[in-house]
PDB file of N, CA and C in Angstrom:
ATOM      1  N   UNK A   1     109.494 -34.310 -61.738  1.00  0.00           N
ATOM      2  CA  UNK A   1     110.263 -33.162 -62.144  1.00  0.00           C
ATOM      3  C   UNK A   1     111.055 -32.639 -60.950  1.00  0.00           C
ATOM      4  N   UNK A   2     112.064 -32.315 -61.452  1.00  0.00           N
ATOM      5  CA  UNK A   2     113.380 -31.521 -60.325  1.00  0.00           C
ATOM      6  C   UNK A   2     113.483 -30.396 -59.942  1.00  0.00           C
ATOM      7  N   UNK A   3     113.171 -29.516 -59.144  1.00  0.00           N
ATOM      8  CA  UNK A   3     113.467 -28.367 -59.356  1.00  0.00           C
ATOM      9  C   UNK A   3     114.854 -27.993 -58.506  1.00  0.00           C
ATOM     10  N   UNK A   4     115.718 -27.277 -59.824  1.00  0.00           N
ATOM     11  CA  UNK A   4     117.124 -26.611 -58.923  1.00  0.00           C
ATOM     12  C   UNK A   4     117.213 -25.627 -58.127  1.00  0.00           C
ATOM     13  N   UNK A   5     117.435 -25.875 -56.900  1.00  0.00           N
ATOM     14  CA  UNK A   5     117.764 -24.254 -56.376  1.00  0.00           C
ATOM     15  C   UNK A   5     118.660 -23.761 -56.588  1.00  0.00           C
ATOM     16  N   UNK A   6     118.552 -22.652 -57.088  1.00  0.00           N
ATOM     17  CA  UNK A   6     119.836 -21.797 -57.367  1.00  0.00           C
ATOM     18  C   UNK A   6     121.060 -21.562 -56.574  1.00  0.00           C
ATOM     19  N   UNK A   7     120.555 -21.846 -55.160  1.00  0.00           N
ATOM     20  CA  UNK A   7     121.558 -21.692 -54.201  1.00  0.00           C
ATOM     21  C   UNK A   7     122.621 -22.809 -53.553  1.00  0.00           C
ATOM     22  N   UNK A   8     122.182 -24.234 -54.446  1.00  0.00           N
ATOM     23  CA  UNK A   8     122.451 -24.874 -54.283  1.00  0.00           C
ATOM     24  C   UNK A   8     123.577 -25.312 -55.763  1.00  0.00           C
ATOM     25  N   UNK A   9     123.394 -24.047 -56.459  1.00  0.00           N
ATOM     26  CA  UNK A   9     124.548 -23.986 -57.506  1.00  0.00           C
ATOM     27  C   UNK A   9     125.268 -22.741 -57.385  1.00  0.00           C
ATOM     28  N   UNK A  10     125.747 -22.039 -56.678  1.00  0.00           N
ATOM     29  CA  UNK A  10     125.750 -20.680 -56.618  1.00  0.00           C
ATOM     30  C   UNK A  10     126.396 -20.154 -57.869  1.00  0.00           C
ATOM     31  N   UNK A  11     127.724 -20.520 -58.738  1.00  0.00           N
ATOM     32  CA  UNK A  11     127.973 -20.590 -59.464  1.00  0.00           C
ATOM     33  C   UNK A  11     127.840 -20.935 -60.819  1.00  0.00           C
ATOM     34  N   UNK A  12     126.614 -21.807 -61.170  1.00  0.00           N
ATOM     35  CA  UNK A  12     126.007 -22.086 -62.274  1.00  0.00           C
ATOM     36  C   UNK A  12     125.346 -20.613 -63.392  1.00  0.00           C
ATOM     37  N   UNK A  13     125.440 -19.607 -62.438  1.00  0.00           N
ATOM     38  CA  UNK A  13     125.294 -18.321 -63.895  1.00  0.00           C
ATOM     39  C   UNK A  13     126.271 -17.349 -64.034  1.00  0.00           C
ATOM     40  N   UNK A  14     127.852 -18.220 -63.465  1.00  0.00           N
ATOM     41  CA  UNK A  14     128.680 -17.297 -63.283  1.00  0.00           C
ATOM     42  C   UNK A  14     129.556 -16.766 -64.756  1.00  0.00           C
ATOM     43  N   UNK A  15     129.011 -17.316 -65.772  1.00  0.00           N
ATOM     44  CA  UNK A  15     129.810 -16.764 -67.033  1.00  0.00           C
ATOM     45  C   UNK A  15     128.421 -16.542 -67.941  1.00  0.00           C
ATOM     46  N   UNK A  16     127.593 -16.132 -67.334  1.00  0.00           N
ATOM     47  CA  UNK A  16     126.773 -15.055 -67.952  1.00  0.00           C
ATOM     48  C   UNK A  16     127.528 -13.916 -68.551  1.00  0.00           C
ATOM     49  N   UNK A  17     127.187 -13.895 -70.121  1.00  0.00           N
ATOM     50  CA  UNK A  17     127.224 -12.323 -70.916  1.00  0.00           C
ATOM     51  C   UNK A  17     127.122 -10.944 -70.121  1.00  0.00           C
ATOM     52  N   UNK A  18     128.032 -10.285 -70.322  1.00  0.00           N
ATOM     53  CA  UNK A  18     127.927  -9.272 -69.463  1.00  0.00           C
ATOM     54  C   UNK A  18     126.810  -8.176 -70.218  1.00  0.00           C
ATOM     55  N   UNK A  19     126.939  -8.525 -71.510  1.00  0.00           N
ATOM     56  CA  UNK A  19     125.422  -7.997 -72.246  1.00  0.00           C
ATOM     57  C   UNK A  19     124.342  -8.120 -71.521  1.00  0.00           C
ATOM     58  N   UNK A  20     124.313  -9.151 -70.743  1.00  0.00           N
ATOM     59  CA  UNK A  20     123.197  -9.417 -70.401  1.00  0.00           C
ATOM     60  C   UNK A  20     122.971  -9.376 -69.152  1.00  0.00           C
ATOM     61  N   UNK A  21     123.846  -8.835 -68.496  1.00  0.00           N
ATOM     62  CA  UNK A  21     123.981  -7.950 -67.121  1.00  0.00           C
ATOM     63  C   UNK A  21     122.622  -7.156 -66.902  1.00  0.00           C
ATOM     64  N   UNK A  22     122.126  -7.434 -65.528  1.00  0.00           N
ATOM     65  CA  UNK A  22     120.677  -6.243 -65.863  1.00  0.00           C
ATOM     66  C   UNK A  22     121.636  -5.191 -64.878  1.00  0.00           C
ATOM     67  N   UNK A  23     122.436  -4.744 -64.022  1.00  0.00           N
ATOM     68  CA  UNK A  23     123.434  -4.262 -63.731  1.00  0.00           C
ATOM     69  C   UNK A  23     124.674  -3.981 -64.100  1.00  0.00           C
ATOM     70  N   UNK A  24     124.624  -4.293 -65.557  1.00  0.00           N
ATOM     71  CA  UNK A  24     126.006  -3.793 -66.890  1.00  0.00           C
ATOM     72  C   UNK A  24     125.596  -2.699 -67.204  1.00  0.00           C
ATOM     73  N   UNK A  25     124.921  -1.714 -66.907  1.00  0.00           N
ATOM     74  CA  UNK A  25     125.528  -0.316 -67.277  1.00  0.00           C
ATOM     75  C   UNK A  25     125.954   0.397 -66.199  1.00  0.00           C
ATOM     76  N   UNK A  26     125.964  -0.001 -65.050  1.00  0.00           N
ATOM     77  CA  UNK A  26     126.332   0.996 -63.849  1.00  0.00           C
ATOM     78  C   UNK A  26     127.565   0.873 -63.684  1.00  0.00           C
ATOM     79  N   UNK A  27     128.330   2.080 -62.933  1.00  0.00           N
ATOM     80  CA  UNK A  27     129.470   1.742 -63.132  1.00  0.00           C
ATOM     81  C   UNK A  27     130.624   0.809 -62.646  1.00  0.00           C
ATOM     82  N   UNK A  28     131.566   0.466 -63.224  1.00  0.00           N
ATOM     83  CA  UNK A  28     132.795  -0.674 -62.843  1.00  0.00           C
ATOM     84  C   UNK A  28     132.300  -0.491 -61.323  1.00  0.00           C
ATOM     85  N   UNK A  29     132.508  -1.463 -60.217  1.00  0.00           N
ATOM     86  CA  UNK A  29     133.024  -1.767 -58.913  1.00  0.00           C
ATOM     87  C   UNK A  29     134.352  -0.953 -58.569  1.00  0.00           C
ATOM     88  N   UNK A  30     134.469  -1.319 -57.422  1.00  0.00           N
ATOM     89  CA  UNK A  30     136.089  -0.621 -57.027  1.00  0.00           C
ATOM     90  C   UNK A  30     137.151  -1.756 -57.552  1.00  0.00           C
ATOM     91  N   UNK A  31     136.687  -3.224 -57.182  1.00  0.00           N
ATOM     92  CA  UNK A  31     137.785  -4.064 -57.530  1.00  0.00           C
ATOM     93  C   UNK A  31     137.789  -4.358 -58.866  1.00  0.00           C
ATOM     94  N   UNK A  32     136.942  -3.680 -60.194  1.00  0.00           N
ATOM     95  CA  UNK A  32     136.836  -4.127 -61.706  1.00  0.00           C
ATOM     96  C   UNK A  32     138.145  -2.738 -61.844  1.00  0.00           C
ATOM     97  N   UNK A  33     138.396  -1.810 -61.198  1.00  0.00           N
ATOM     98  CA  UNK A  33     138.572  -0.538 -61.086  1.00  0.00           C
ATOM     99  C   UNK A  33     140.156  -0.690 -60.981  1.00  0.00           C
ATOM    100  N   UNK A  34     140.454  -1.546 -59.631  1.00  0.00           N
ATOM    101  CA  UNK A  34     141.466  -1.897 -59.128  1.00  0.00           C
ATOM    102  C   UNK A  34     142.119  -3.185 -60.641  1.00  0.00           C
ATOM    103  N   UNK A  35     141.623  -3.500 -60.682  1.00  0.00           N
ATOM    104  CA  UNK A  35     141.850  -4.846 -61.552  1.00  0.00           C
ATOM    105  C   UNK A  35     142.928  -4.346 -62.913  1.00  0.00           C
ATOM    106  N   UNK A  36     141.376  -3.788 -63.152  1.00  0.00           N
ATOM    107  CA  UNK A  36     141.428  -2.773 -64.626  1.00  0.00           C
ATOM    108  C   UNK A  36     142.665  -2.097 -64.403  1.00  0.00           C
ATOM    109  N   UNK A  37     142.918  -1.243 -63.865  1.00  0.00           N
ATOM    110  CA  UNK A  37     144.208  -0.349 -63.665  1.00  0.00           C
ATOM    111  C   UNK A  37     145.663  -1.291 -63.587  1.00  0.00           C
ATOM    112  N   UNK A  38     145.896  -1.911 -63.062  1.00  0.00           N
ATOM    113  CA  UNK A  38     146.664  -3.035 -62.979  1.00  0.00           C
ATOM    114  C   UNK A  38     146.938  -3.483 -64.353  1.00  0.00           C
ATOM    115  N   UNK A  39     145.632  -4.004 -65.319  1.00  0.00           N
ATOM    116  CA  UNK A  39     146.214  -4.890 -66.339  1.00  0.00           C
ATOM    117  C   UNK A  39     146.507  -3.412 -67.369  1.00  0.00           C
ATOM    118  N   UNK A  40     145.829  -2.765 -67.100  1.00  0.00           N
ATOM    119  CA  UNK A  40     146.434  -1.441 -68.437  1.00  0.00           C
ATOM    120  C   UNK A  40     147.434  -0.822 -68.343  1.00  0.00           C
ATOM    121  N   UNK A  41     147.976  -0.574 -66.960  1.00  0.00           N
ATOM    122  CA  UNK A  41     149.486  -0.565 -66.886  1.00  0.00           C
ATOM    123  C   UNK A  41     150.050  -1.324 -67.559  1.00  0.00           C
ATOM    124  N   UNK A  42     150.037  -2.817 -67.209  1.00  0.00           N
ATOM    125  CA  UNK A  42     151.281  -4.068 -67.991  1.00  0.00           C
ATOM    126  C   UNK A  42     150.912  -3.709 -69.230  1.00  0.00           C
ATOM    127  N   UNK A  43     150.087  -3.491 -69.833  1.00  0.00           N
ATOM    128  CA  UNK A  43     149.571  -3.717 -71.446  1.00  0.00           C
ATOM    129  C   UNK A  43     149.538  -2.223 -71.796  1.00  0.00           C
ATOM    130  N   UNK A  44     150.223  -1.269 -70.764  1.00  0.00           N
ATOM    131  CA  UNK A  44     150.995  -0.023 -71.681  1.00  0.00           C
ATOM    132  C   UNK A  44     149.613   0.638 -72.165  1.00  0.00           C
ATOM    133  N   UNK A  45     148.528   0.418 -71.517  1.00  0.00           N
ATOM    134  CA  UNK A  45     147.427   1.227 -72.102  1.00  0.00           C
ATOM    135  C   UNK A  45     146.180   2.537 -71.095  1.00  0.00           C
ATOM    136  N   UNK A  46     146.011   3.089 -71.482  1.00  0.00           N
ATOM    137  CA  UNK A  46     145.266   4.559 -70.881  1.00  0.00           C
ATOM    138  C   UNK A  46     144.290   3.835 -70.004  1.00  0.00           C
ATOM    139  N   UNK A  47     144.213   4.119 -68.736  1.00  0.00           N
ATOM    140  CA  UNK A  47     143.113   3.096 -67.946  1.00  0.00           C
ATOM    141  C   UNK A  47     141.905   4.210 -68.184  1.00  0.00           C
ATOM    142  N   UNK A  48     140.491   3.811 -68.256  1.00  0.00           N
ATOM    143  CA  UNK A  48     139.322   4.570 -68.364  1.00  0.00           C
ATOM    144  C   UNK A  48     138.429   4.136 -67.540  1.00  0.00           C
ATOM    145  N   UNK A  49     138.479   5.099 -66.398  1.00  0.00           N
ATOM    146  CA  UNK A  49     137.846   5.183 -65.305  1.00  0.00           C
ATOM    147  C   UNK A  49     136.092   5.485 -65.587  1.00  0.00           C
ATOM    148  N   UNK A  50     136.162   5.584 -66.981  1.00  0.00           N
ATOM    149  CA  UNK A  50     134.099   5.632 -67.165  1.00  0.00           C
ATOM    150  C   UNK A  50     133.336   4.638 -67.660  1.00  0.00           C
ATOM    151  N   UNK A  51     134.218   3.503 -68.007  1.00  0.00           N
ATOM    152  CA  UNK A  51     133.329   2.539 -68.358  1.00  0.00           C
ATOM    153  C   UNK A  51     132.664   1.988 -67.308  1.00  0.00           C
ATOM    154  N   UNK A  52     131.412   1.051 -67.886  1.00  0.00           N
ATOM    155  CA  UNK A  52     130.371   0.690 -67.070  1.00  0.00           C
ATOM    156  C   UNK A  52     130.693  -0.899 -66.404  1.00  0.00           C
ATOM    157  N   UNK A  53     130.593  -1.633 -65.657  1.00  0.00           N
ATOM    158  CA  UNK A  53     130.226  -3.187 -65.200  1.00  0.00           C
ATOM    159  C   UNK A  53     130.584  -4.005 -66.299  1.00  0.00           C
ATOM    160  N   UNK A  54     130.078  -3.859 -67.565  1.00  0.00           N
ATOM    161  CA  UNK A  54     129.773  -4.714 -68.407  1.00  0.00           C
ATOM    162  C   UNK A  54     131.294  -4.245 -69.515  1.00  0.00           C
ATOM    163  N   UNK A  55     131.459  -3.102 -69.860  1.00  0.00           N
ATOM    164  CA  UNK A  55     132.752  -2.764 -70.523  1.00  0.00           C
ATOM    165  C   UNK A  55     133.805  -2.742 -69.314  1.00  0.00           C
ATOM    166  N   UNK A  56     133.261  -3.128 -67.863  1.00  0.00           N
ATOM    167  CA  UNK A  56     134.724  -3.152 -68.103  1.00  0.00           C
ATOM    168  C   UNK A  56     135.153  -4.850 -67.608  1.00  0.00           C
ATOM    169  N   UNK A  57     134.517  -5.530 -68.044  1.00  0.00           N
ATOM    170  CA  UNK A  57     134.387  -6.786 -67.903  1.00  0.00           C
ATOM    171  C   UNK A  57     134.833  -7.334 -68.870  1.00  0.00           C
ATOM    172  N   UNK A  58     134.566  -6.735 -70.104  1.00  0.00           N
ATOM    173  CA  UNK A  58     135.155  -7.231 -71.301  1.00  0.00           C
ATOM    174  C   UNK A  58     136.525  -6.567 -71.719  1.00  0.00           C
ATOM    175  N   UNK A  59     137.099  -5.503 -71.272  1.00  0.00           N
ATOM    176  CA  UNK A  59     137.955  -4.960 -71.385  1.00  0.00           C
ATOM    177  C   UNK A  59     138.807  -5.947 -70.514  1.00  0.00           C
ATOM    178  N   UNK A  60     138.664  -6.183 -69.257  1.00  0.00           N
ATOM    179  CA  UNK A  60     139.404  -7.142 -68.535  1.00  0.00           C
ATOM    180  C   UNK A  60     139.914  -8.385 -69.185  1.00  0.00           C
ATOM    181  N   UNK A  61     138.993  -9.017 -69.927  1.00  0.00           N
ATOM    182  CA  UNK A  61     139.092 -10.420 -70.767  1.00  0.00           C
ATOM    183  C   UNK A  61     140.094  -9.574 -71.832  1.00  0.00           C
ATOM    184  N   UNK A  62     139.747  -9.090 -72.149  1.00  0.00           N
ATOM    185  CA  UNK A  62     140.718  -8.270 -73.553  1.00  0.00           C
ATOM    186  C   UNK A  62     142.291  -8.556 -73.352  1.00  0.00           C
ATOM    187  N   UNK A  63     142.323  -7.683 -72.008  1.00  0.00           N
ATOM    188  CA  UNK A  63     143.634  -7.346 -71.255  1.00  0.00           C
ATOM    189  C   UNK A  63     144.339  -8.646 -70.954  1.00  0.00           C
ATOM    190  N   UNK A  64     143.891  -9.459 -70.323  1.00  0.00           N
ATOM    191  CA  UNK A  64     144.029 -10.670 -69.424  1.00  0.00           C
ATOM    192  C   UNK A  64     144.465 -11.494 -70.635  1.00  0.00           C
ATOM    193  N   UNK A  65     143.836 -11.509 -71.988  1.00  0.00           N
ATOM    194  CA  UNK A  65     144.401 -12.213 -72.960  1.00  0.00           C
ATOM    195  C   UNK A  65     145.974 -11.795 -73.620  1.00  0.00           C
ATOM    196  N   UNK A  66     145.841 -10.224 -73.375  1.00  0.00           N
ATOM    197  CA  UNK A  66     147.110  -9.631 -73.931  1.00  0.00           C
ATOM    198  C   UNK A  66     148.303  -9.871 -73.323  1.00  0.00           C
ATOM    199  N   UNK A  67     147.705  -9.535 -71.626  1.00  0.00           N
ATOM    200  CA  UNK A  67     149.112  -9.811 -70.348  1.00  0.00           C
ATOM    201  C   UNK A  67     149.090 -11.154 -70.208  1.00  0.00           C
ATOM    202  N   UNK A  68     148.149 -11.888 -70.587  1.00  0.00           N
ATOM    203  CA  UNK A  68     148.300 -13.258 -70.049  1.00  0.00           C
ATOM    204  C   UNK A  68     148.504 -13.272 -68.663  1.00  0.00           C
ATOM    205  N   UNK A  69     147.653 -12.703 -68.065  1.00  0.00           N
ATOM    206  CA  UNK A  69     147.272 -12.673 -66.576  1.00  0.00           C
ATOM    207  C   UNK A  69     145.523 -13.480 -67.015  1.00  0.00           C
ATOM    208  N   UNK A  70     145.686 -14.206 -65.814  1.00  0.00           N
ATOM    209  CA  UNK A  70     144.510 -14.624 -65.682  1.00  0.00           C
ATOM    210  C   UNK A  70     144.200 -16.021 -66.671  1.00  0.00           C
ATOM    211  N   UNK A  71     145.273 -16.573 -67.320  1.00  0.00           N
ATOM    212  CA  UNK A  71     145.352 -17.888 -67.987  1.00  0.00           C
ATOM    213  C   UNK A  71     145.671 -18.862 -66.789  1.00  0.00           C
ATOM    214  N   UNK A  72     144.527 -20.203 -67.681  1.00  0.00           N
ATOM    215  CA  UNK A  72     144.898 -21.195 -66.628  1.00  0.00           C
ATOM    216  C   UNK A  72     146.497 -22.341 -66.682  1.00  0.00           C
TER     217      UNK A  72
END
């Protein structure tokens, strides 16, 4: 049997559910903050400085689909 170190994937839980964030209710970061503000400008929408880590993670994906920022 194998065992993985995690550190040797660092990226392997990087599109974890933000549901499932045990740090998705605290609030956005400065750069989800910075981000956020940015795409709700282009997309003409009210930026909300109270959502948590996890809303505003999904709000980002929201946005990013609308501005088409952030397509590969």
């Amino acid at each position: 049997m194998t065992d993985q170190n995690p550190k040797d994937h660092p990226t392997g839980n990087a599109q974890k559910d933000p549901d499932d964030w045990t740090t998705g209710d605290e609030p956005m970061t400065g750069a989800q903050a910075s981000y956020l503000k940015t795409l709700s400008e282009e997309a003409h929408e009210e930026f909300d400085d109270t959502l948590s880590k996890a809303e505003a993670s999904k709000h980002i994906d929201a946005l990013q689909a609308q501005t088409g920022r952030g397509a590969d």
